[in-house]
Protein backbone atom coordinates (compact mmCIF):
# COMPACT_ATOMS: atom_id res chain seq x y z
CA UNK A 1 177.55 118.56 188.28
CA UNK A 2 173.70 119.47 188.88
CA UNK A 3 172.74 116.24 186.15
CA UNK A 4 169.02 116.96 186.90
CA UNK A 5 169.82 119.86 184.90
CA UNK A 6 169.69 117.60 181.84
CA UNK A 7 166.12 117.17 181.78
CA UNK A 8 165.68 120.80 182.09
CA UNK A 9 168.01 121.88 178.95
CA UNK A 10 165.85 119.55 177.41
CA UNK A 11 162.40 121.49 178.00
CA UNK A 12 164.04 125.12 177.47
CA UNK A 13 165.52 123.36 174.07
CA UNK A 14 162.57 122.15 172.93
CA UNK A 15 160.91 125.96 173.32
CA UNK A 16 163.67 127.70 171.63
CA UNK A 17 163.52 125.50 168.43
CA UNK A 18 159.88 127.42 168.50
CA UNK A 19 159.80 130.42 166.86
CA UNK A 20 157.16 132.52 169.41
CA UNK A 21 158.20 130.39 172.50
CA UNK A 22 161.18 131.82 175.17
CA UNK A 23 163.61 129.32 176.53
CA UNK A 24 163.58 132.16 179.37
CA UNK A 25 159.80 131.62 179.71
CA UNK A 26 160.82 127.60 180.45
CA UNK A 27 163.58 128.73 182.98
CA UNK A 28 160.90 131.19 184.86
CA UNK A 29 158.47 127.92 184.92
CA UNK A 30 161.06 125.56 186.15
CA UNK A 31 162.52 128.25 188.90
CA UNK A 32 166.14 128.53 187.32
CA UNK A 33 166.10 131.93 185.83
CA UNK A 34 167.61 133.89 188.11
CA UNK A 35 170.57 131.08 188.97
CA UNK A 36 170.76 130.89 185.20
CA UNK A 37 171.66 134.69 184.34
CA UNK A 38 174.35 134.11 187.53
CA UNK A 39 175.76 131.05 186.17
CA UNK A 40 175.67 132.85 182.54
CA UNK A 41 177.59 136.24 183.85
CA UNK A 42 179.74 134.53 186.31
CA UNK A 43 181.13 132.19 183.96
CA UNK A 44 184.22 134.03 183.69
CA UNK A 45 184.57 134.61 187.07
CA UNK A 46 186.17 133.42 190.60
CA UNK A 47 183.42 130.95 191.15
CA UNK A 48 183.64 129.57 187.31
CA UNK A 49 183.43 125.53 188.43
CA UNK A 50 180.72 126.32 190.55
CA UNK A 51 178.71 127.69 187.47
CA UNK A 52 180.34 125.04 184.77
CA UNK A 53 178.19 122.34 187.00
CA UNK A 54 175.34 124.16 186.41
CA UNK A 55 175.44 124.82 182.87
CA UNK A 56 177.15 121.95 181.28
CA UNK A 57 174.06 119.77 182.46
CA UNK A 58 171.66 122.24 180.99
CA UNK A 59 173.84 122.86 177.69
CA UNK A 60 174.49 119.05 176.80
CA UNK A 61 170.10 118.69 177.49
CA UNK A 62 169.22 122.04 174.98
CA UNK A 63 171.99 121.14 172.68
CA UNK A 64 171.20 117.06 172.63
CA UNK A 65 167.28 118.60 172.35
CA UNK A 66 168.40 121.04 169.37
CA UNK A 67 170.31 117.95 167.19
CA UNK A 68 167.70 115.05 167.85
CA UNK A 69 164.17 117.46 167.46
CA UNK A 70 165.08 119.83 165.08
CA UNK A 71 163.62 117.55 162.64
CA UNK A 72 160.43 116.29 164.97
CA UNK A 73 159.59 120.48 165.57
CA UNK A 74 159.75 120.97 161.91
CA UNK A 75 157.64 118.01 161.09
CA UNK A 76 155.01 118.79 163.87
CA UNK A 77 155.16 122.77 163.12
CA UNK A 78 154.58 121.73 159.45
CA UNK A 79 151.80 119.29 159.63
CA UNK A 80 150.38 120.22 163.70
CA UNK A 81 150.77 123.75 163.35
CA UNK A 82 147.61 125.16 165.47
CA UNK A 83 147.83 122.25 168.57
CA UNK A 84 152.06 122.48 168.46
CA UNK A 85 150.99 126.83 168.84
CA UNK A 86 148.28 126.18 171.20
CA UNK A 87 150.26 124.01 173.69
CA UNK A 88 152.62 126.63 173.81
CA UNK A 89 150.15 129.03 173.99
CA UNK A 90 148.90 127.11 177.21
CA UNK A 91 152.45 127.07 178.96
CA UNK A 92 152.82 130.63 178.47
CA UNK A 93 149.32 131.81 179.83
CA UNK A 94 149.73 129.58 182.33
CA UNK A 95 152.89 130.79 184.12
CA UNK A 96 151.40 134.87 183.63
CA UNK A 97 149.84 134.22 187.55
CA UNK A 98 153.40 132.48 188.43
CA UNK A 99 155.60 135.62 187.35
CA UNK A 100 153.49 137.88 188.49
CA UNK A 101 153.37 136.63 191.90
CA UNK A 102 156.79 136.57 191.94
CA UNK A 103 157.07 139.99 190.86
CA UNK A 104 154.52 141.36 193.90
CA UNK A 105 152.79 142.54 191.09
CA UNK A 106 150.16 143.87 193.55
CA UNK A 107 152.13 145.18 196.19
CA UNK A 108 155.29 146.63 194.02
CA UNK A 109 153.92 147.85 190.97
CA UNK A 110 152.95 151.52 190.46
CA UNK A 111 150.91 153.04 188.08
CA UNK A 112 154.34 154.02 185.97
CA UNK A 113 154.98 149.84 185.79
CA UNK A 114 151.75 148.92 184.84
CA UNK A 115 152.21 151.39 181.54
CA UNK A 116 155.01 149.79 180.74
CA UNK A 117 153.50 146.45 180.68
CA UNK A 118 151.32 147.52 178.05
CA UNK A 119 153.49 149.52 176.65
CA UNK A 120 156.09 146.59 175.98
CA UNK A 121 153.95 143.77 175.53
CA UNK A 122 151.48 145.95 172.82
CA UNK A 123 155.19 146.73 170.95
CA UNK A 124 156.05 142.58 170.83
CA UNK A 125 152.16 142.05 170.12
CA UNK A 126 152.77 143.95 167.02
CA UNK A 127 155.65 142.36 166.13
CA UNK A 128 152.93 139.68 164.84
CA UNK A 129 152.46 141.41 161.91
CA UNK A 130 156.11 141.82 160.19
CA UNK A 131 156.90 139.96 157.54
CA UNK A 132 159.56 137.90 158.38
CA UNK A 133 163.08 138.45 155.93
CA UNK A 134 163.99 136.42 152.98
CA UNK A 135 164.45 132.94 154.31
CA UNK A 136 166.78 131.70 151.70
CA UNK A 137 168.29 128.50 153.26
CA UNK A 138 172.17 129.29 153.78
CA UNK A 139 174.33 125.81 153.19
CA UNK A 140 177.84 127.25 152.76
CA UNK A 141 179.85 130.32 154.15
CA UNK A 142 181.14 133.22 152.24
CA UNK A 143 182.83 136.27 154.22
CA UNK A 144 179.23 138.02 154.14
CA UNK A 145 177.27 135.29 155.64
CA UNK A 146 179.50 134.46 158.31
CA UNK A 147 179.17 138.21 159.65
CA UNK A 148 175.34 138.39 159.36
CA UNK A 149 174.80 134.69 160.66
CA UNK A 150 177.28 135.39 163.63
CA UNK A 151 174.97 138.49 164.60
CA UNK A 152 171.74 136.69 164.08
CA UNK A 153 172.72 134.42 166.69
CA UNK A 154 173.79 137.18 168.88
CA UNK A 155 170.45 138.60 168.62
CA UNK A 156 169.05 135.47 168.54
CA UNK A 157 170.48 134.49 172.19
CA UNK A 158 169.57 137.75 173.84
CA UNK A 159 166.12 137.12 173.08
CA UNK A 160 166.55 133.39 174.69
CA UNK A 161 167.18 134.91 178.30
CA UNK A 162 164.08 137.51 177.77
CA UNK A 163 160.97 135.60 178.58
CA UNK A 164 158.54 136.08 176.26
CA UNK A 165 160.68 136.80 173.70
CA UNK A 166 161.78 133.83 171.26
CA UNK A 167 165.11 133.85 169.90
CA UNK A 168 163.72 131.68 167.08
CA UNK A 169 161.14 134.35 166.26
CA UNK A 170 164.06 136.64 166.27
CA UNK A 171 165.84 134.33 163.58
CA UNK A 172 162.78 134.26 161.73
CA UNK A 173 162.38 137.83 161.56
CA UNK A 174 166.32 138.04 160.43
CA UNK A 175 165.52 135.18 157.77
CA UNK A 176 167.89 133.02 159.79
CA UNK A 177 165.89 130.44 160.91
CA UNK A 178 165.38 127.98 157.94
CA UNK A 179 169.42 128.29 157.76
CA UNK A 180 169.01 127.26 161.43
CA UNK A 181 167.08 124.30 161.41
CA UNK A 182 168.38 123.33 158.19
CA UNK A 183 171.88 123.45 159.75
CA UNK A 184 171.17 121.03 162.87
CA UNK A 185 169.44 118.79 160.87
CA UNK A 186 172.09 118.02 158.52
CA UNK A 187 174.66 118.70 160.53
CA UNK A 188 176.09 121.66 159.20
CA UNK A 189 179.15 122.24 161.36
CA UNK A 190 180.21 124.92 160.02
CA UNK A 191 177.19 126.62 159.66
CA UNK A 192 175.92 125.36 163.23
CA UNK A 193 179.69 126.81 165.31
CA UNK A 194 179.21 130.56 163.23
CA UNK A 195 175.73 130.97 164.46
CA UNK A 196 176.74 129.37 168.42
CA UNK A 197 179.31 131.59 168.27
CA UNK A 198 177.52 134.64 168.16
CA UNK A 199 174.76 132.51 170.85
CA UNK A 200 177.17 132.05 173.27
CA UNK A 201 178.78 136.12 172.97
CA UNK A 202 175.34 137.36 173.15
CA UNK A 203 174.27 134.88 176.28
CA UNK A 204 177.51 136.47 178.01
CA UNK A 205 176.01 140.14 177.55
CA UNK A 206 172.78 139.95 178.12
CA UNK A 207 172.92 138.15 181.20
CA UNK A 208 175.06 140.85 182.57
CA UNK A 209 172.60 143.55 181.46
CA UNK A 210 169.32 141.52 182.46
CA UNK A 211 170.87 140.54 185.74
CA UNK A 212 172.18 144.44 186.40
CA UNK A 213 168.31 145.58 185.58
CA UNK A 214 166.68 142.96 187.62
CA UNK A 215 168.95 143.87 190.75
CA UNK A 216 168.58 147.59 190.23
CA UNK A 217 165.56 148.08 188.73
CA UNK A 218 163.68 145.30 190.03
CA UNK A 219 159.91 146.35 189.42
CA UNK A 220 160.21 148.00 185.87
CA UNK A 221 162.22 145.08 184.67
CA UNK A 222 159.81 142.59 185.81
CA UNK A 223 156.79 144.51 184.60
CA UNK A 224 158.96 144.78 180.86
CA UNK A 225 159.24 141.09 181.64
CA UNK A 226 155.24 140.49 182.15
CA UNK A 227 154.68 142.77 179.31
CA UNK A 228 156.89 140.76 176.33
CA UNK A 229 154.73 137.43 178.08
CA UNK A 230 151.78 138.92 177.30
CA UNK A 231 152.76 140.11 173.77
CA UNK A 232 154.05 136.70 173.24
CA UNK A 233 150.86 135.02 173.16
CA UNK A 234 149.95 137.55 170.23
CA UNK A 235 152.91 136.04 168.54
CA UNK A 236 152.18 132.68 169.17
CA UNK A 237 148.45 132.54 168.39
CA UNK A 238 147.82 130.53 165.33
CA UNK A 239 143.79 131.87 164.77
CA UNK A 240 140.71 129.79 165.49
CA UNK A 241 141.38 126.45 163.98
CA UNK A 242 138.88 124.50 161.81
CA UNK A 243 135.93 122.84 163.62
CA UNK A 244 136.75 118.89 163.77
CA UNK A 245 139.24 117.24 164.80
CA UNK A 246 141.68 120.22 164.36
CA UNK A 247 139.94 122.32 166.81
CA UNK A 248 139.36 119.19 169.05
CA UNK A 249 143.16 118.52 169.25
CA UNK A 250 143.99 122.20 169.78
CA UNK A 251 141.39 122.31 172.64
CA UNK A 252 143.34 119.34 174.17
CA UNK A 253 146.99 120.76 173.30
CA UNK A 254 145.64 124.48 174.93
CA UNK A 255 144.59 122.34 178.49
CA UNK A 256 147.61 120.46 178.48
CA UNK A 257 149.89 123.31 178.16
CA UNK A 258 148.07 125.32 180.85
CA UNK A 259 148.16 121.80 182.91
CA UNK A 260 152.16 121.20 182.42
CA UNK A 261 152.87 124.56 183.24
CA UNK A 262 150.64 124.59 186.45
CA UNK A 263 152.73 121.54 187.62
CA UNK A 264 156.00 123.01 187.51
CA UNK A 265 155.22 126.13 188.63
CA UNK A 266 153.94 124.07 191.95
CA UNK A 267 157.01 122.24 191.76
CA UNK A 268 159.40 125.11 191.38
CA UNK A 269 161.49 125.83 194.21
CA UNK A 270 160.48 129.79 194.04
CA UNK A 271 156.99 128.74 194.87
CA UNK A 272 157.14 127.18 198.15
């Protein structure tokens, strides 16, 4: 079991209780994405145990993350808004130069890839403005609700492994995520296994079908990649906040971000 892998569930778990922050944004920082997608689509495979030491470590830290800060996000997102956004905000600018390296940006990308960039990221950027679904908090099942919450978290999860893409924001947009949060914070068992049900189907997927793109279509998937990071920050941008001490402690939350994520791209093993 790869144990160190606890502390790293715990960041990406963290970022996907945020709606506008990728868990897949976290794994590109630390330097596990592209072991992650393998562990992810070779779970059911020859080399299973292999892959069940790398993900039970990172499960038990984003699901111990998701039950014991469910409550701490919603409290900070509610009364921190702007510096909780803008420290995110930082982490996300700050691993654009990271990806891109890795990505040869300069060297691989044509004129075609660069299009799609903006292309992708401008379509996520205006994601921004949609208004999200009615968020009526969900506290029992019924036949209909287990369907739609099942395929929230299948859409939800495919968004997780797409940096730049938040599968909260996802659930937001569905009118999922209050249910959600409300759901790990109670401990809503049956609420919480409907919607990691449809998580874990939709992990399986789209790990297939991001891993098959990245293999085959290396430079158009990366520059897709680039493109929903970029849009992100669109997303995530809470507006100039109020001179004071609010814009004082988003100044501070902005430089930290962009500090944290400077030190684990150095440390990342892709890096060196």
């Amino acid at each position: 079991m790869e144990w160190k892998n606890i502390y790293r569930g715990f960041l990406m778990g963290i970022c996907d209780l945020i709606p506008g922050v990728s868990g897949g944004t976290i794994a590109f920082i630390l330097g596990i994405y592209d072991r992650l997608l393998t562990a992810i689509s070779g779970f059911f495979s020859r080399d299973w145990k292999k892959h069940i030491g790398f993900l039970v470590p990172l499960a038990v830290g984003i699901g111990l993350t998701l039950l014991l800060f469910s409550r701490v996000i919603d409290f900070l997102l509610k009364n921190y808004h702007q510096p909780t956004q803008f420290f995110f905000l930082g982490l996300i600018i700050g691993v654009i130069p990271f990806i891109s390296k890795q990505a040869g940006m300069k060297k691989n990308f044509k004129l075609g890839h660069f299009i799609l960039l903006l292309v992708v990221g401008a379509a996520l950027a205006s994601s921004a403005f949609l208004s999200p679904a009615d968020s009526t908090v969900i506290t029992s099942l019924t036949m209909k609700n287990v369907f739609g919450l099942f395929f929230a978290g299948w859409l939800g999860s495919m968004a997780m492994l797409l940096p730049g893409v938040s599968g909260s924001f996802i659930l937001l947009l569905l009118g999922v995520y209050a249910t959600a949060i409300n759901a790990l914070s109670t401990l809503n068992i049956p609420i919480i296994m409907v919607i990691g049900s449809g998580v874990i189907v939709g992990f399986i997927v789209s790990s297939k079908v991001i891993k098959f793109l990245l293999v085959n279509y290396t430079n158009a998937t990366f520059a897709c990649i680039i493109g929903l990071i970029i849009g992100s920050v669109f997303v995530i941008y809470p507006g100039i906040p109020e001179s004071g001490t609010p814009f004082v402690m988003s100044v501070i939350a902005l430089i930290t971000g962009l500090i944290v994520a400077n030190i684990f791209n150095a440390a990342s093993p892709s890096s060196k």
